[in-house]
Protein backbone atom coordinates (compact mmCIF):
# COMPACT_ATOMS: atom_id res chain seq x y z
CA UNK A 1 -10.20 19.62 10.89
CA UNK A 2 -7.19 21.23 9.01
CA UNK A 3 -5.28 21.64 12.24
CA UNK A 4 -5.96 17.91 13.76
CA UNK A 5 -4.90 16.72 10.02
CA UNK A 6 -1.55 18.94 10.36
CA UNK A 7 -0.85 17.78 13.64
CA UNK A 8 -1.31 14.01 13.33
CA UNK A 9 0.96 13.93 9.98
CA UNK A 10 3.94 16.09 11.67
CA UNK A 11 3.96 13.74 14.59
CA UNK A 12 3.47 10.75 12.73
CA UNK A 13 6.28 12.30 10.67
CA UNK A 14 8.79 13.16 13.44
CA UNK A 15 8.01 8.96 14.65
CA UNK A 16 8.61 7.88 11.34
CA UNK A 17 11.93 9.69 10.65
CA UNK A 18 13.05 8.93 14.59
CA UNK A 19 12.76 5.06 13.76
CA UNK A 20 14.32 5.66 10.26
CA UNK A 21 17.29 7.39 11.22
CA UNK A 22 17.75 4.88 14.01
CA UNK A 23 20.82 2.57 13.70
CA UNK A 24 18.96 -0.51 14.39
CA UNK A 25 16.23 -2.01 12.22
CA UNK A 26 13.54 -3.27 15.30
CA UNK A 27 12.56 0.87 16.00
CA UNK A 28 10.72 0.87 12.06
CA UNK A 29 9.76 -2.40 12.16
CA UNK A 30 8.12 -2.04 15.53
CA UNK A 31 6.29 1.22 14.90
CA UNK A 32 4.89 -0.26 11.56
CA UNK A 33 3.93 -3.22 13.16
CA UNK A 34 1.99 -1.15 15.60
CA UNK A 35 0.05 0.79 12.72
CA UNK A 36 -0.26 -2.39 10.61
CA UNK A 37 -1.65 -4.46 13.32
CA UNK A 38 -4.56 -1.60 14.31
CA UNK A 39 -4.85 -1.33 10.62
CA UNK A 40 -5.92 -5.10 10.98
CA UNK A 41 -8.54 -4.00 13.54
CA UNK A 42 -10.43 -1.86 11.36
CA UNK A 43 -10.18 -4.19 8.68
CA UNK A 44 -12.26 -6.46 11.22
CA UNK A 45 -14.42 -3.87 12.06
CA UNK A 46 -15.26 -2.61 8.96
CA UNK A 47 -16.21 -6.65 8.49
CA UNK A 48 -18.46 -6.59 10.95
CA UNK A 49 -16.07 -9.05 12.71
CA UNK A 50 -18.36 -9.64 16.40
CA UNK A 51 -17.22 -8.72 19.59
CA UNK A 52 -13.67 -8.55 20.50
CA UNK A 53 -12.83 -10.80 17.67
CA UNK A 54 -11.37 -7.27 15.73
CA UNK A 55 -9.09 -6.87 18.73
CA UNK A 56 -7.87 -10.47 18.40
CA UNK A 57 -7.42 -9.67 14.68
CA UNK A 58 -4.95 -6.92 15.93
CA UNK A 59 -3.01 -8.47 18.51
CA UNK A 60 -2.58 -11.94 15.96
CA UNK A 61 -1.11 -9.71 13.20
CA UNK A 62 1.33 -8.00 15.63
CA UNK A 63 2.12 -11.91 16.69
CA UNK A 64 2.69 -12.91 12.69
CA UNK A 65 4.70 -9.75 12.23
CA UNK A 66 7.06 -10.21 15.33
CA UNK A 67 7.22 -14.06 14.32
CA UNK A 68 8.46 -13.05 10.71
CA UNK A 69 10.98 -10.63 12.05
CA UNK A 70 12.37 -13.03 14.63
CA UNK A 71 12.89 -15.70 12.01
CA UNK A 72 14.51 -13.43 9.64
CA UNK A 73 11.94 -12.72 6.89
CA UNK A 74 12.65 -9.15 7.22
CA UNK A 75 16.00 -9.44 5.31
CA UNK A 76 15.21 -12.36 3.71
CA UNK A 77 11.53 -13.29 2.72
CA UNK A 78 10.47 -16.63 1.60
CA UNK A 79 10.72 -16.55 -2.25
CA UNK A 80 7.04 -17.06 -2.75
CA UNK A 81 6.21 -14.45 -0.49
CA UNK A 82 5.98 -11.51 -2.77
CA UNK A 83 4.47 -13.92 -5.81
CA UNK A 84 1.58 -15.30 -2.95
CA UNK A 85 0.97 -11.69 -2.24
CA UNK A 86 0.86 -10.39 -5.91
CA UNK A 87 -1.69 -13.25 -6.70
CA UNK A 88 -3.91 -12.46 -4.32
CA UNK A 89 -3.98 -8.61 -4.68
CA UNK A 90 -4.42 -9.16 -8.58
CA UNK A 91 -6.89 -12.23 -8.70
CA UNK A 92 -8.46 -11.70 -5.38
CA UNK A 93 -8.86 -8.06 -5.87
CA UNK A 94 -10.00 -8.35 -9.32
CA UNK A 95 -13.10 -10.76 -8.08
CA UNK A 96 -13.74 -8.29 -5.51
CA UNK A 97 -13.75 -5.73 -7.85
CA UNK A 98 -16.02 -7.55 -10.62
CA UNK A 99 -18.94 -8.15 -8.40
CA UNK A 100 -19.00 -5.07 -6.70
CA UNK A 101 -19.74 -3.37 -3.39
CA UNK A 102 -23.38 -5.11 -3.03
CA UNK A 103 -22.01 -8.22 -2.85
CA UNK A 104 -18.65 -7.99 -1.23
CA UNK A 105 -20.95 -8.91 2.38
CA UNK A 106 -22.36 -11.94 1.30
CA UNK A 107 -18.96 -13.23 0.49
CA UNK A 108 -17.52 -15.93 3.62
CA UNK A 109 -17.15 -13.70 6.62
CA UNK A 110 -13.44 -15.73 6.84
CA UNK A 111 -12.54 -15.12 3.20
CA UNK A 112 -13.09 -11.64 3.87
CA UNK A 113 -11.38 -11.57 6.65
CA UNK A 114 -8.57 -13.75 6.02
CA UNK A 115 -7.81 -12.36 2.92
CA UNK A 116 -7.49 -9.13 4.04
CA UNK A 117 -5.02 -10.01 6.85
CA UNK A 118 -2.54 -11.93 4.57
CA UNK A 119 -2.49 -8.59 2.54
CA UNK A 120 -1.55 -6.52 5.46
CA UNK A 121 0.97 -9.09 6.81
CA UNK A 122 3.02 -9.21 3.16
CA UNK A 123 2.64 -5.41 2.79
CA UNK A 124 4.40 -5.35 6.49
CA UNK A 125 6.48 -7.60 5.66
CA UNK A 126 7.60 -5.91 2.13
CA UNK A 127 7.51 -2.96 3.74
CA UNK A 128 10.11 -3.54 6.47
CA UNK A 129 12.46 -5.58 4.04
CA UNK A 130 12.92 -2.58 2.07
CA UNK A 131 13.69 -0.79 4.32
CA UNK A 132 16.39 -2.95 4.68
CA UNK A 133 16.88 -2.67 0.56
CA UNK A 134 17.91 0.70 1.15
CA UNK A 135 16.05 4.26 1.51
CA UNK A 136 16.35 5.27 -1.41
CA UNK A 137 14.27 2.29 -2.33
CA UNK A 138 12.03 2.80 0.27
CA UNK A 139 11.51 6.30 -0.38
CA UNK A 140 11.05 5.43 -4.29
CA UNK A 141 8.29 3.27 -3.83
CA UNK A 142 6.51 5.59 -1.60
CA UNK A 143 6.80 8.55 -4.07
CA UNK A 144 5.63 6.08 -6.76
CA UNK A 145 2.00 5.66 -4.67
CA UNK A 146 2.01 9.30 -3.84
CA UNK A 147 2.98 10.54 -7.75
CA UNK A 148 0.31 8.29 -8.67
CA UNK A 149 -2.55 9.69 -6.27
CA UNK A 150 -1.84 13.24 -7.06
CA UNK A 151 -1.35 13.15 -10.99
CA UNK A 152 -4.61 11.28 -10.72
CA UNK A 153 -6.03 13.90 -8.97
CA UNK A 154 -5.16 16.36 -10.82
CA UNK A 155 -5.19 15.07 -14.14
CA UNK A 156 -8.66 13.92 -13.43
CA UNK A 157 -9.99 17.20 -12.16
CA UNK A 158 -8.99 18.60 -15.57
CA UNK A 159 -9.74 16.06 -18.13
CA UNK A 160 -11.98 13.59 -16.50
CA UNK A 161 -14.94 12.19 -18.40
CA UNK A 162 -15.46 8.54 -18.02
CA UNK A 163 -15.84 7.12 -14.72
CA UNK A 164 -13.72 4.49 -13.49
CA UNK A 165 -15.84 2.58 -10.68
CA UNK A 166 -19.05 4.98 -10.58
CA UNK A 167 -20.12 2.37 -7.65
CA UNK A 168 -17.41 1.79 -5.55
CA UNK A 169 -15.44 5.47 -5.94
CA UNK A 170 -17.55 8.17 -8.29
CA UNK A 171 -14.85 10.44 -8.03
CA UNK A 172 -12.45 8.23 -9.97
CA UNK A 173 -12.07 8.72 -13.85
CA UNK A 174 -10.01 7.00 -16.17
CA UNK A 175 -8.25 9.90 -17.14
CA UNK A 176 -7.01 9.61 -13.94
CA UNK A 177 -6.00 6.59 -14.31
CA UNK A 178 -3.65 7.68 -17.03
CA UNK A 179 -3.02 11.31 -15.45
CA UNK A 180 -1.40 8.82 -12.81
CA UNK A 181 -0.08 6.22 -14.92
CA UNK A 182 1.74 9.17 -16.94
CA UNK A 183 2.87 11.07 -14.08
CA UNK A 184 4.96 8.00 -12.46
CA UNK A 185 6.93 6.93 -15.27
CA UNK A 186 7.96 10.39 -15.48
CA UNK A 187 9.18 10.32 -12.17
CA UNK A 188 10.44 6.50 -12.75
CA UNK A 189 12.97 7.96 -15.59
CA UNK A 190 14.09 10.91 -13.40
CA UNK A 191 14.65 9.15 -10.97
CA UNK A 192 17.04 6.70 -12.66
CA UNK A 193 18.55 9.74 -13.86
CA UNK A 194 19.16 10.79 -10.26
CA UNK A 195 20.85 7.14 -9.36
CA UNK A 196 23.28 7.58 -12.42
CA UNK A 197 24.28 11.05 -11.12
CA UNK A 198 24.15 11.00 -7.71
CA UNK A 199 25.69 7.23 -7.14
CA UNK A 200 23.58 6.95 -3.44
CA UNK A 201 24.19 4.10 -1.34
CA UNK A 202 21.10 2.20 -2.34
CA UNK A 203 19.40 2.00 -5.82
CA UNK A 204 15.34 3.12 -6.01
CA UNK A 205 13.19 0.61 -7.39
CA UNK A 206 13.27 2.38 -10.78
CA UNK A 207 16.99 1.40 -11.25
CA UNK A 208 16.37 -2.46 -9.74
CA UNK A 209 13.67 -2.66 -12.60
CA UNK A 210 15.44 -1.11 -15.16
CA UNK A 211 18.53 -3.55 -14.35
CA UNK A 212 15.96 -6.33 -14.21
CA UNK A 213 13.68 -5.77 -17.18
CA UNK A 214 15.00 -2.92 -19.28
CA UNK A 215 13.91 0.44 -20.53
CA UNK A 216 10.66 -0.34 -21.76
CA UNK A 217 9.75 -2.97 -18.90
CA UNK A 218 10.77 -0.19 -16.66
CA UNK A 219 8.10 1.55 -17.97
CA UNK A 220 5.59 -0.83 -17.87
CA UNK A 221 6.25 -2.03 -14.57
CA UNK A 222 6.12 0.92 -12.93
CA UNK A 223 2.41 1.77 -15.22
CA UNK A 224 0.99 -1.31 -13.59
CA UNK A 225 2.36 -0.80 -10.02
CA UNK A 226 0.50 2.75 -10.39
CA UNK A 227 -2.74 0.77 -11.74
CA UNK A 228 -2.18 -1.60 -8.81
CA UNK A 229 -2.58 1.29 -6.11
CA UNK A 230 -5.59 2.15 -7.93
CA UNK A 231 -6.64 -1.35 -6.84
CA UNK A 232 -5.74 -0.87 -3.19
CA UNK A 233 -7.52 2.29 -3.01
CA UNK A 234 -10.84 0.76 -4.62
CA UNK A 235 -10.59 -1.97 -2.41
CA UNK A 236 -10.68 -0.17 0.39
CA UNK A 237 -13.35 2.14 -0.82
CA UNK A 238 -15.36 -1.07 -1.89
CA UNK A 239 -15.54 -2.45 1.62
CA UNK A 240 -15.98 0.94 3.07
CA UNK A 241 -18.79 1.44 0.98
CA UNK A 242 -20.58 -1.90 1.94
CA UNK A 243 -20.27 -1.22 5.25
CA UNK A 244 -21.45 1.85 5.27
CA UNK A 245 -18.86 3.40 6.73
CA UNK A 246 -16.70 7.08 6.02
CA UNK A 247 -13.31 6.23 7.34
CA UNK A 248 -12.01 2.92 7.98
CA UNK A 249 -11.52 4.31 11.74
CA UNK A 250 -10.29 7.14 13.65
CA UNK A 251 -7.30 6.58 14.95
CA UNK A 252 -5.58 9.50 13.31
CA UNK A 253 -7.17 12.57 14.13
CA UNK A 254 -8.35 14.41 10.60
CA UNK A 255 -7.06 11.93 8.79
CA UNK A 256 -9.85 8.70 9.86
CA UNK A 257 -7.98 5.55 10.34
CA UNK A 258 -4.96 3.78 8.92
CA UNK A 259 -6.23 2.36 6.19
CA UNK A 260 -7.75 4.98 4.71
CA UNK A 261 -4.13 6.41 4.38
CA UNK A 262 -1.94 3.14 3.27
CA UNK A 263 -4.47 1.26 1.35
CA UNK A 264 -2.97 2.20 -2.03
CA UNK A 265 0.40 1.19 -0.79
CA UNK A 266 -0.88 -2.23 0.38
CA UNK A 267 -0.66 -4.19 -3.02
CA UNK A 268 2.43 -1.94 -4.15
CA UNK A 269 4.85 -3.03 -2.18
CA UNK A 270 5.39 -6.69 -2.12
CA UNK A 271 4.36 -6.38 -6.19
CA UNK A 272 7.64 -4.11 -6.15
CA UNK A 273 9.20 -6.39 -4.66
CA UNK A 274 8.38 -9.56 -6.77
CA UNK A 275 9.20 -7.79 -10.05
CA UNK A 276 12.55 -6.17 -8.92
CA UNK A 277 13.25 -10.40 -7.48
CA UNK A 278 14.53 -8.63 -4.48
């Protein structure tokens, strides 16, 4: 298992920085579109969407995804993009989240489904227009979900008591929460540190925000974009859980499927980019 998991994330890494070094913009946005659109699949699957209809699923979010980058969206999204995509991640997410996994089936099959599609489309979408923000930005955001995940870990492993969604993830505490919470608004004011020093060619999101809201709604922006991957993970877990299913897929050797590894950087994203008003 540890080998497959080593080899699918150093050639998933060597695709990834091949289409990021690239001097064109179609070589990212077409390999994400490729994992985003079989991310769609298992979203239908894991739905219980009937027959080929998860396939369909797939091949009509590669279709939205081209669509948007042909017309531009990648560069410049609509302006109610991000805002459409933050309300449904924090209202539609919260409902999911309030009634729990028991329930989440007997919600419309094309809710469900529908739902879950525009959230992968925007976090394509937000995904490839920063890349076009800059790397730095990019890279900033990414660290952000990953800081999050492992403070949480860790800081939960050490000082967790009170479980955060004993249903839908038993693992989670709230002390990881705030391990999490903690750990990326340390790495938010390094970070901003870094810009100031280092002048790159692109500012991280930490330096948009703090231009945009300030010190202290730096820091609270970047607390609730960690809470929001919490969100994105539970989700996840949530559906996984009434489905009765491990892995979302297993597309990635060791790993399961794609989901399991980007749903906390779903909702994080295009939230990013609504509150940065890039």
């Amino acid at each position: 298992m540890l080998r497959q998991r080593v080899i699918t994330a150093v050639v998933l890494l060597v695709l990834m920085l091949a289409a990021l070094l690239s001097a064109e913009r179609w070589p990212f946005a077409l390999l994400t579109l490729l994992l985003i659109a079989a991310a769609a699949r298992e979203w239908g699957r894991l739905n219980q969407a009937p027959g080929a209809l998860p396939l369909l699923m797939a091949a009509a979010m590669a279709l939205a995804c081209a669509a948007a980058f042909w017309l531009g969206w990648t560069e410049q999204a609509p302006p109610a993009a991000w805002w459409v995509a933050t309300a449904v991640w924090v209202f539609g997410g919260g409902f999911a989240l309030s009634r729990g996994p028991a329930s989440w089936p007997h919600l419309p099959w094309a809710a469900r489904c529908g739902l879950g599609l525009v959230g992968l489309w925007a976090a394509w979408l937000a995904l490839v227009h920063s890349h076009t923000v800059g790397i730095n930005f990019m890279l900033s955001v990414f660290c952000l979900v990953w800081v999050a995940d492992i403070s949480a870990y860790f800081g939960g492993r050490r000082f967790g008591r009170r479980k955060l969604a004993p249903k839908i993830s038993p693992g989670k505490s709230w002390e990881g929460v705030w391990s999490g919470m903690a750990g990326v608004a340390l790495v938010a004011l390094l970070w901003v540190a870094a810009d100031r020093h280092f002048a790159p060619s692109s500012l991280s999101l930490y330096s948009h925000l703090l231009v945009a809201v300030g010190n202290v709604g730096l820091v609270l922006a970047v607390v609730a974009l960690a809470g929001v991957s919490v969100v994105g993970d539970l989700i996840e877990s949530l559906v996984k859980r009434a489905a009765g299913a491990k892995d979302s897929g297993r597309l990635l050797p060791g790993h399961g499927g794609v989901l399991d590894r980007i749903d906390a950087l779903l909702p994080v994203f295009p939230i990013a980019l609504s509150l940065t008003g890039l």
